[in-house]
PDB file of N, CA and C in Angstrom:
ATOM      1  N   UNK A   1     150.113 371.693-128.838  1.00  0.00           N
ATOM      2  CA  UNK A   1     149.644 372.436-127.687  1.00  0.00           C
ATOM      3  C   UNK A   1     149.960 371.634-126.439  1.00  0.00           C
ATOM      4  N   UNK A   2     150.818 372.535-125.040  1.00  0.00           N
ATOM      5  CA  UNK A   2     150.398 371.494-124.298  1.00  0.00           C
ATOM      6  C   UNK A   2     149.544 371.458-123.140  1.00  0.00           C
ATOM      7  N   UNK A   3     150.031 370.973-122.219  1.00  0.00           N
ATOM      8  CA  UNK A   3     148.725 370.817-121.256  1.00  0.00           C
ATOM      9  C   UNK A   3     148.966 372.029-120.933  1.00  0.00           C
ATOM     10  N   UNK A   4     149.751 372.864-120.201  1.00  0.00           N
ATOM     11  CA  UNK A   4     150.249 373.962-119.976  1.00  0.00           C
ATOM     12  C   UNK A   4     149.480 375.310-120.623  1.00  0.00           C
ATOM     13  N   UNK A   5     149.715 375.233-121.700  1.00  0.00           N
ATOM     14  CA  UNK A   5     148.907 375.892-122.962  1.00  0.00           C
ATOM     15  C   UNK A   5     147.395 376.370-122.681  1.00  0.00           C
ATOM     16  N   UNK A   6     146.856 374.659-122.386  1.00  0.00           N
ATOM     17  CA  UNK A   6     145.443 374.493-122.736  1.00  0.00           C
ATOM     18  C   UNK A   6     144.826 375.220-121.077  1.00  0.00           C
ATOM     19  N   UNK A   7     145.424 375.501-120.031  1.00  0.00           N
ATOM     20  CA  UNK A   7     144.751 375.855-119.302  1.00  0.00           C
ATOM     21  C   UNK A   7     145.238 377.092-118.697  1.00  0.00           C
ATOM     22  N   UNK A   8     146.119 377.863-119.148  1.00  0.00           N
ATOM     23  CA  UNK A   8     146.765 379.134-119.445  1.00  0.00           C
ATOM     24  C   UNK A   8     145.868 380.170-120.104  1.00  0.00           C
ATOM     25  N   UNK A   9     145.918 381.458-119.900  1.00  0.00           N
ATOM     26  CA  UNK A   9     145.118 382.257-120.891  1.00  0.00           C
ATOM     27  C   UNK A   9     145.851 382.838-121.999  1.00  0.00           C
ATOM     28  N   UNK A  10     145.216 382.848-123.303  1.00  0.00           N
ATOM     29  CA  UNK A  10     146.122 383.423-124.567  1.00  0.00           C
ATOM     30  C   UNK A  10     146.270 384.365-124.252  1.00  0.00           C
ATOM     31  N   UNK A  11     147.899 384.367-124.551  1.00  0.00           N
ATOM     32  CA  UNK A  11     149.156 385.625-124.633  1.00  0.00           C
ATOM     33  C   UNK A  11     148.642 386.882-125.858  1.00  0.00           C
ATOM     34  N   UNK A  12     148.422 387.799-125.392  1.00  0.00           N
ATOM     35  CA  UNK A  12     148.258 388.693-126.492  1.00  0.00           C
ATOM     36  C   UNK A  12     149.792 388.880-127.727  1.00  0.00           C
ATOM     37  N   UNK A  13     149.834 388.024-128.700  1.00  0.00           N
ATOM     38  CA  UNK A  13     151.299 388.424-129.498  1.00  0.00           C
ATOM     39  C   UNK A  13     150.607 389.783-130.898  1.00  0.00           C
ATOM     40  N   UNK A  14     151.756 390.124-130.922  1.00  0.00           N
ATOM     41  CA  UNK A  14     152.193 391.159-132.077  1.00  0.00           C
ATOM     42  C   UNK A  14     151.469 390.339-133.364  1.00  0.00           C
ATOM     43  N   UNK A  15     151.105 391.392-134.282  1.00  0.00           N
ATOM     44  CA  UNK A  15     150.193 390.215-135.570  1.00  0.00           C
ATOM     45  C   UNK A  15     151.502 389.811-136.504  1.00  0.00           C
ATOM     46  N   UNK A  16     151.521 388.596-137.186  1.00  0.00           N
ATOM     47  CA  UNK A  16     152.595 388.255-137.547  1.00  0.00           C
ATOM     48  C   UNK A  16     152.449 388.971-139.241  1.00  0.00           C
ATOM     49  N   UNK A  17     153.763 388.724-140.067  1.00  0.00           N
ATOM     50  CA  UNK A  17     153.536 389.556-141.178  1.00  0.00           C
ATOM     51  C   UNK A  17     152.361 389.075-142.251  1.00  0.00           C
ATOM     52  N   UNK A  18     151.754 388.547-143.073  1.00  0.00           N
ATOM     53  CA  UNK A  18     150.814 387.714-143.699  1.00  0.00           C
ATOM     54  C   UNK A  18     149.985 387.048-142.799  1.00  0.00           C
ATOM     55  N   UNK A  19     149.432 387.776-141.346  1.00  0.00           N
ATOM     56  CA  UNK A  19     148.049 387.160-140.680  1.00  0.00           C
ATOM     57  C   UNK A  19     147.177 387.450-141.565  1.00  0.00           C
ATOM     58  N   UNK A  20     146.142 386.782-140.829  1.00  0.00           N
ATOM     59  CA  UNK A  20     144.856 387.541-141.658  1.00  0.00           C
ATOM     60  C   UNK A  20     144.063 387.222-140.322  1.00  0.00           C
ATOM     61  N   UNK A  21     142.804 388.465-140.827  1.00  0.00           N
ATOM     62  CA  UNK A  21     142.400 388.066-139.123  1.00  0.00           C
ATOM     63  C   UNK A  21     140.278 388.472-139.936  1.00  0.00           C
ATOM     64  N   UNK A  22     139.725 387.546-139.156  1.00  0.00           N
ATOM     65  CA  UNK A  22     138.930 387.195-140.070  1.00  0.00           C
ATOM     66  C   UNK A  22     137.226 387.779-138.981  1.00  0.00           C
ATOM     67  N   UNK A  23     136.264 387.854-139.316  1.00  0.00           N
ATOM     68  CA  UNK A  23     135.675 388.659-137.669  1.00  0.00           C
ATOM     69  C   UNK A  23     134.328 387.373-138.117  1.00  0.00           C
ATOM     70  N   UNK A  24     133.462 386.869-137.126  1.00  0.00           N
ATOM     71  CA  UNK A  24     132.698 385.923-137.226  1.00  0.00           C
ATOM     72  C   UNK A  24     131.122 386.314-136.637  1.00  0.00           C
ATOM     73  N   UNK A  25     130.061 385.910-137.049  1.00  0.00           N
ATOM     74  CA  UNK A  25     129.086 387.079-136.563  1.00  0.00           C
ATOM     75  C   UNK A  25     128.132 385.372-135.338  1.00  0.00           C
ATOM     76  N   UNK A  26     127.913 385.328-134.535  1.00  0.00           N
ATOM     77  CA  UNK A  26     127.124 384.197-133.836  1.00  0.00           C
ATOM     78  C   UNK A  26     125.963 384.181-134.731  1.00  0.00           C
ATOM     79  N   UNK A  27     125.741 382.817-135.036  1.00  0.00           N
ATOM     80  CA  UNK A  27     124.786 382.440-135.992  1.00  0.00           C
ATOM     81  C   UNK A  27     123.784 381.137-135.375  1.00  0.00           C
ATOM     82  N   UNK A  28     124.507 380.322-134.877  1.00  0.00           N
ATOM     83  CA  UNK A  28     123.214 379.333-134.238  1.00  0.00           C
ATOM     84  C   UNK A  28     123.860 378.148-132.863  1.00  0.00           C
ATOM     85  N   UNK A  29     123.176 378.082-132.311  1.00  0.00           N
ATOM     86  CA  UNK A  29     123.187 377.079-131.023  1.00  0.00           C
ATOM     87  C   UNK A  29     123.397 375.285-131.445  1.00  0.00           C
ATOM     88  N   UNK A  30     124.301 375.024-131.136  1.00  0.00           N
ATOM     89  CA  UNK A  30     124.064 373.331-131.519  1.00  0.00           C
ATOM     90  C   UNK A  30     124.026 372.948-130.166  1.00  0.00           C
ATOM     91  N   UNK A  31     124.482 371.349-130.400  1.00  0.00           N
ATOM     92  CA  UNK A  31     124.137 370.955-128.984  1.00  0.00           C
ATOM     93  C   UNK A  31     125.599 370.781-128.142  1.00  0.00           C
ATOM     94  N   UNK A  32     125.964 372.004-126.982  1.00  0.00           N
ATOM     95  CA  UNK A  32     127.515 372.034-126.719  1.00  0.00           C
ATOM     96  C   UNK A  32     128.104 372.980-127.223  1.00  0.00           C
ATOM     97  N   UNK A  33     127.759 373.512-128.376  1.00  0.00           N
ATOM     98  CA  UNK A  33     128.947 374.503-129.329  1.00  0.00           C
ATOM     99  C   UNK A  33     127.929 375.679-129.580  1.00  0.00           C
ATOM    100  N   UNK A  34     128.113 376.456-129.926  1.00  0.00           N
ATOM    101  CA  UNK A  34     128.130 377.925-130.715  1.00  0.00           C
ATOM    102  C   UNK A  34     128.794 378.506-132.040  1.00  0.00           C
ATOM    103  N   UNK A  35     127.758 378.576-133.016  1.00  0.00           N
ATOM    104  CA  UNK A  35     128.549 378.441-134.756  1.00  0.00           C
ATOM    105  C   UNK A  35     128.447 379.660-134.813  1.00  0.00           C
ATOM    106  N   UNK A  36     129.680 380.138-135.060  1.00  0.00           N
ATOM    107  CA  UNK A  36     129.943 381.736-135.795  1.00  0.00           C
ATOM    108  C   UNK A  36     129.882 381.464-137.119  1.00  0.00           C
ATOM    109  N   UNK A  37     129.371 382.380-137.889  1.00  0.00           N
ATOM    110  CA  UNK A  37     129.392 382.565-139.641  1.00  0.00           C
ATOM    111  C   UNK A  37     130.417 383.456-139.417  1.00  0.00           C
ATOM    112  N   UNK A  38     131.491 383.774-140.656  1.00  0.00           N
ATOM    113  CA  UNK A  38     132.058 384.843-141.168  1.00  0.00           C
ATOM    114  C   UNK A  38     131.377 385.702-141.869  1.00  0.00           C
ATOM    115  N   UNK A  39     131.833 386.608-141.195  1.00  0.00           N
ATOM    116  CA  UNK A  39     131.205 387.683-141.832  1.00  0.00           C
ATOM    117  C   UNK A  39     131.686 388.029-143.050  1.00  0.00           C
ATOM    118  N   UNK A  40     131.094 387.696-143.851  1.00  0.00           N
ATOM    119  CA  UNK A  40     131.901 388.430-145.905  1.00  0.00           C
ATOM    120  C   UNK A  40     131.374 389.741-146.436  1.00  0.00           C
ATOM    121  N   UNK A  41     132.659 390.540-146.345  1.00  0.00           N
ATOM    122  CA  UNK A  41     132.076 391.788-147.465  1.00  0.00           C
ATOM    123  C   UNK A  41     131.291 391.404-148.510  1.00  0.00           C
ATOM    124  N   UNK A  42     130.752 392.617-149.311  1.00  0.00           N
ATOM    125  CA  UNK A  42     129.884 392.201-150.480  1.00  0.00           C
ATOM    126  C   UNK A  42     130.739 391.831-151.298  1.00  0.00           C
ATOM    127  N   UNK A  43     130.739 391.357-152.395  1.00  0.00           N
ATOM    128  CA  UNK A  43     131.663 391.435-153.678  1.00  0.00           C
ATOM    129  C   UNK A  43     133.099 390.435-152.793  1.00  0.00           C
ATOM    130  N   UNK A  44     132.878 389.446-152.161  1.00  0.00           N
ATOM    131  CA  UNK A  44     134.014 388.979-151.594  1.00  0.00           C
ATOM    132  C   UNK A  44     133.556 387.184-151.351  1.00  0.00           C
ATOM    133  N   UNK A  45     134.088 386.350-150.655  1.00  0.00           N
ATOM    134  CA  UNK A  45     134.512 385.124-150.486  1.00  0.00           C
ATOM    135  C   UNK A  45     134.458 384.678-149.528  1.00  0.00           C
ATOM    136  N   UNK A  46     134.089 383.508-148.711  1.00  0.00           N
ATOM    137  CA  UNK A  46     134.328 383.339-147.166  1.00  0.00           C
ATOM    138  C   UNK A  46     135.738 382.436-147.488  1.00  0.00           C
ATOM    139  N   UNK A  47     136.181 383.008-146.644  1.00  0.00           N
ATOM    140  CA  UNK A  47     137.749 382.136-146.633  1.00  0.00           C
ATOM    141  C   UNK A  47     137.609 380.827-145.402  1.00  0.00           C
ATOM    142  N   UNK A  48     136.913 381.309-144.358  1.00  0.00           N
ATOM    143  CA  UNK A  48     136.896 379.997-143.682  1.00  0.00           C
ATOM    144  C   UNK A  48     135.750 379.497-143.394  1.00  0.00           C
ATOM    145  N   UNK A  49     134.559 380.274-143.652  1.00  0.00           N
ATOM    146  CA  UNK A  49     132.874 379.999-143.295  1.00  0.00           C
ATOM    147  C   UNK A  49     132.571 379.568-141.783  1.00  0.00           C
ATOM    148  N   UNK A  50     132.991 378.799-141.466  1.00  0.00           N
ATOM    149  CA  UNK A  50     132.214 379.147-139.675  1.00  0.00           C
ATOM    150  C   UNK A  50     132.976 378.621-138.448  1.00  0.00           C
ATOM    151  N   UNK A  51     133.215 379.087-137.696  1.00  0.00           N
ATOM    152  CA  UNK A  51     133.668 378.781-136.460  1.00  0.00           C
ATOM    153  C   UNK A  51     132.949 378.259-135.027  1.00  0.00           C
ATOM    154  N   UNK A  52     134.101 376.823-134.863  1.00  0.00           N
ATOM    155  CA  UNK A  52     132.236 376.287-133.589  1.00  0.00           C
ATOM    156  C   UNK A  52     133.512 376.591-132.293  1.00  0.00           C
ATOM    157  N   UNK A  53     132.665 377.067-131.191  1.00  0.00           N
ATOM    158  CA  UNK A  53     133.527 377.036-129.763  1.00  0.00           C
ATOM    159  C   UNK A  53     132.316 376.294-128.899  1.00  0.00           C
ATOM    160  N   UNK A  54     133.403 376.005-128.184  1.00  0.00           N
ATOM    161  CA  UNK A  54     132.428 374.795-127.029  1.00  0.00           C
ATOM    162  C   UNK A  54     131.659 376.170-126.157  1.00  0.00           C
ATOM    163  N   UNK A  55     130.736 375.885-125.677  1.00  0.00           N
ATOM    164  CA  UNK A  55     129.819 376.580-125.061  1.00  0.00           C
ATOM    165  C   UNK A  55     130.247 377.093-123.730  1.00  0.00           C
ATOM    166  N   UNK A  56     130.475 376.475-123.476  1.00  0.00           N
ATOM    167  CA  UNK A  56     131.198 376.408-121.823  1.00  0.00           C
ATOM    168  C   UNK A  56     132.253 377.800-122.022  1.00  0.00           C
ATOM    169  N   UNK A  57     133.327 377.339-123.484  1.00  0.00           N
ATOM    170  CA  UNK A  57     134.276 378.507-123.501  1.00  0.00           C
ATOM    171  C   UNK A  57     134.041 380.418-123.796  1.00  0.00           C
ATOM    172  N   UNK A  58     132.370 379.815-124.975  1.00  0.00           N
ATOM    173  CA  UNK A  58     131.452 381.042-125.181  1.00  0.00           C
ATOM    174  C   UNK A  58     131.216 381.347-123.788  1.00  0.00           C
ATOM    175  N   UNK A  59     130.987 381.024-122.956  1.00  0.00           N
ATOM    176  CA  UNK A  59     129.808 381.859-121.652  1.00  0.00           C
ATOM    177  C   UNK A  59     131.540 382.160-120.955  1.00  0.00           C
ATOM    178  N   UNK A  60     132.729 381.353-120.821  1.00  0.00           N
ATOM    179  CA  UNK A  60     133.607 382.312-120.485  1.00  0.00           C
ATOM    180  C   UNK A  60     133.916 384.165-120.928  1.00  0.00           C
ATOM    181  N   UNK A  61     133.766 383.841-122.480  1.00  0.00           N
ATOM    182  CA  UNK A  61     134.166 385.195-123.331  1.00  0.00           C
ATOM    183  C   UNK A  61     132.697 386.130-123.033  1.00  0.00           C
ATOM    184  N   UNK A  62     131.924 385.498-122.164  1.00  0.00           N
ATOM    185  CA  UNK A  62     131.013 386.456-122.246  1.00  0.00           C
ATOM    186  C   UNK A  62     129.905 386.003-123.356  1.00  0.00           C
ATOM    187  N   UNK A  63     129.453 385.252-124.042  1.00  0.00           N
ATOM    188  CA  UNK A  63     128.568 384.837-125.013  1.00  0.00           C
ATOM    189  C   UNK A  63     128.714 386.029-125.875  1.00  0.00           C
ATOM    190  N   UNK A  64     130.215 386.608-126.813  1.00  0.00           N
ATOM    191  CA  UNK A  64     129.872 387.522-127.657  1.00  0.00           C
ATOM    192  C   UNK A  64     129.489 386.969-129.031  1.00  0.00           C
ATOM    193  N   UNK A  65     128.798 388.212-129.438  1.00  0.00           N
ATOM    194  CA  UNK A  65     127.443 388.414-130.580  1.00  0.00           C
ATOM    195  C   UNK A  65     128.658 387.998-131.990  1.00  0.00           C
ATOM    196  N   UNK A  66     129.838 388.615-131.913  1.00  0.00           N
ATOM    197  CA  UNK A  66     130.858 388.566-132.781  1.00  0.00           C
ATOM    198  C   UNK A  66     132.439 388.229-131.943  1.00  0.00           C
ATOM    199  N   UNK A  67     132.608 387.134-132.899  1.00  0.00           N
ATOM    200  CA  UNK A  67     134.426 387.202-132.482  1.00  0.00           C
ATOM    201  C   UNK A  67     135.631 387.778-133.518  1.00  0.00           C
ATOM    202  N   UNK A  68     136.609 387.596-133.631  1.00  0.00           N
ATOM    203  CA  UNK A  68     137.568 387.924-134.348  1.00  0.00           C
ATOM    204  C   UNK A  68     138.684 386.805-134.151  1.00  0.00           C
ATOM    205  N   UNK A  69     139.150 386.382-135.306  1.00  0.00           N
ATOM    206  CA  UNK A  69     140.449 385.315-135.177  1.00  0.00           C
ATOM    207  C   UNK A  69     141.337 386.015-135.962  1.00  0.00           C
ATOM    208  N   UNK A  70     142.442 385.287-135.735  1.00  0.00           N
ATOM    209  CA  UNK A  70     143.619 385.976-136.272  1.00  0.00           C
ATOM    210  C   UNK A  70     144.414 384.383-136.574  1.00  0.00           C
ATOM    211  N   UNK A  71     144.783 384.547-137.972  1.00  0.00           N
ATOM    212  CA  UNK A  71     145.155 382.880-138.322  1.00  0.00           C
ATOM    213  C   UNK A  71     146.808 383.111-139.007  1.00  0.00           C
ATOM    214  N   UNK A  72     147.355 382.725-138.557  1.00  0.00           N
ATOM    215  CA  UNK A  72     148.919 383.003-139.734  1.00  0.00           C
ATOM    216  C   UNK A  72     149.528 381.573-139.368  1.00  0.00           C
ATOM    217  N   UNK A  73     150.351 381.506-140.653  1.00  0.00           N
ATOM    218  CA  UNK A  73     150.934 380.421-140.947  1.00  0.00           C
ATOM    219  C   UNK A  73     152.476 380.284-140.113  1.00  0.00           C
ATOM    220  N   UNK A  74     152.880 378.694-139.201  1.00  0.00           N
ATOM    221  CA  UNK A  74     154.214 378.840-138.929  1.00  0.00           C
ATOM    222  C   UNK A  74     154.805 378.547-139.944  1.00  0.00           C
ATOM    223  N   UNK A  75     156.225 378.437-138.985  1.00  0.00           N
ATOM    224  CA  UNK A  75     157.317 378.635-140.170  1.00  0.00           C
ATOM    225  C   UNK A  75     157.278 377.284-140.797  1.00  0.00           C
TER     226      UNK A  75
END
């Protein structure tokens, strides 16, 4: 990533072929961060179990209740 990157806003891209895109429900306050749980169907698996964002970046997005990631592998 570079510096460039890091203070740029993400580019909306096309989903790549084998993304997976995973939705996270806000689950608890630490100190600085915000822990999303994944949300798991019934009868299913957490593939990544929880996601922390710095706080600062939550109250940018608006402090939402749920996020969504989208993870694919480079080449």
């Amino acid at each position: 990533m570079t510096t460039d990157s890091k203070t740029q806003p993400a580019q909306s891209e096309p989903e790549r072929p084998g993304a997976v895109t995973i939705r996270f429900a806000k689950d608890k306050d630490t100190p600085g961060t915000i822990r999303y749980a994944e949300i798991v169907p019934d009868n299913d698996v957490a593939r990544v179990k929880n996601v922390y964002l710095q706080k600062s970046f939550a109250k940018e997005l608006g402090l939402p209740e749920t996020i969504t990631v989208t993870i694919a592998a480079d080449s």
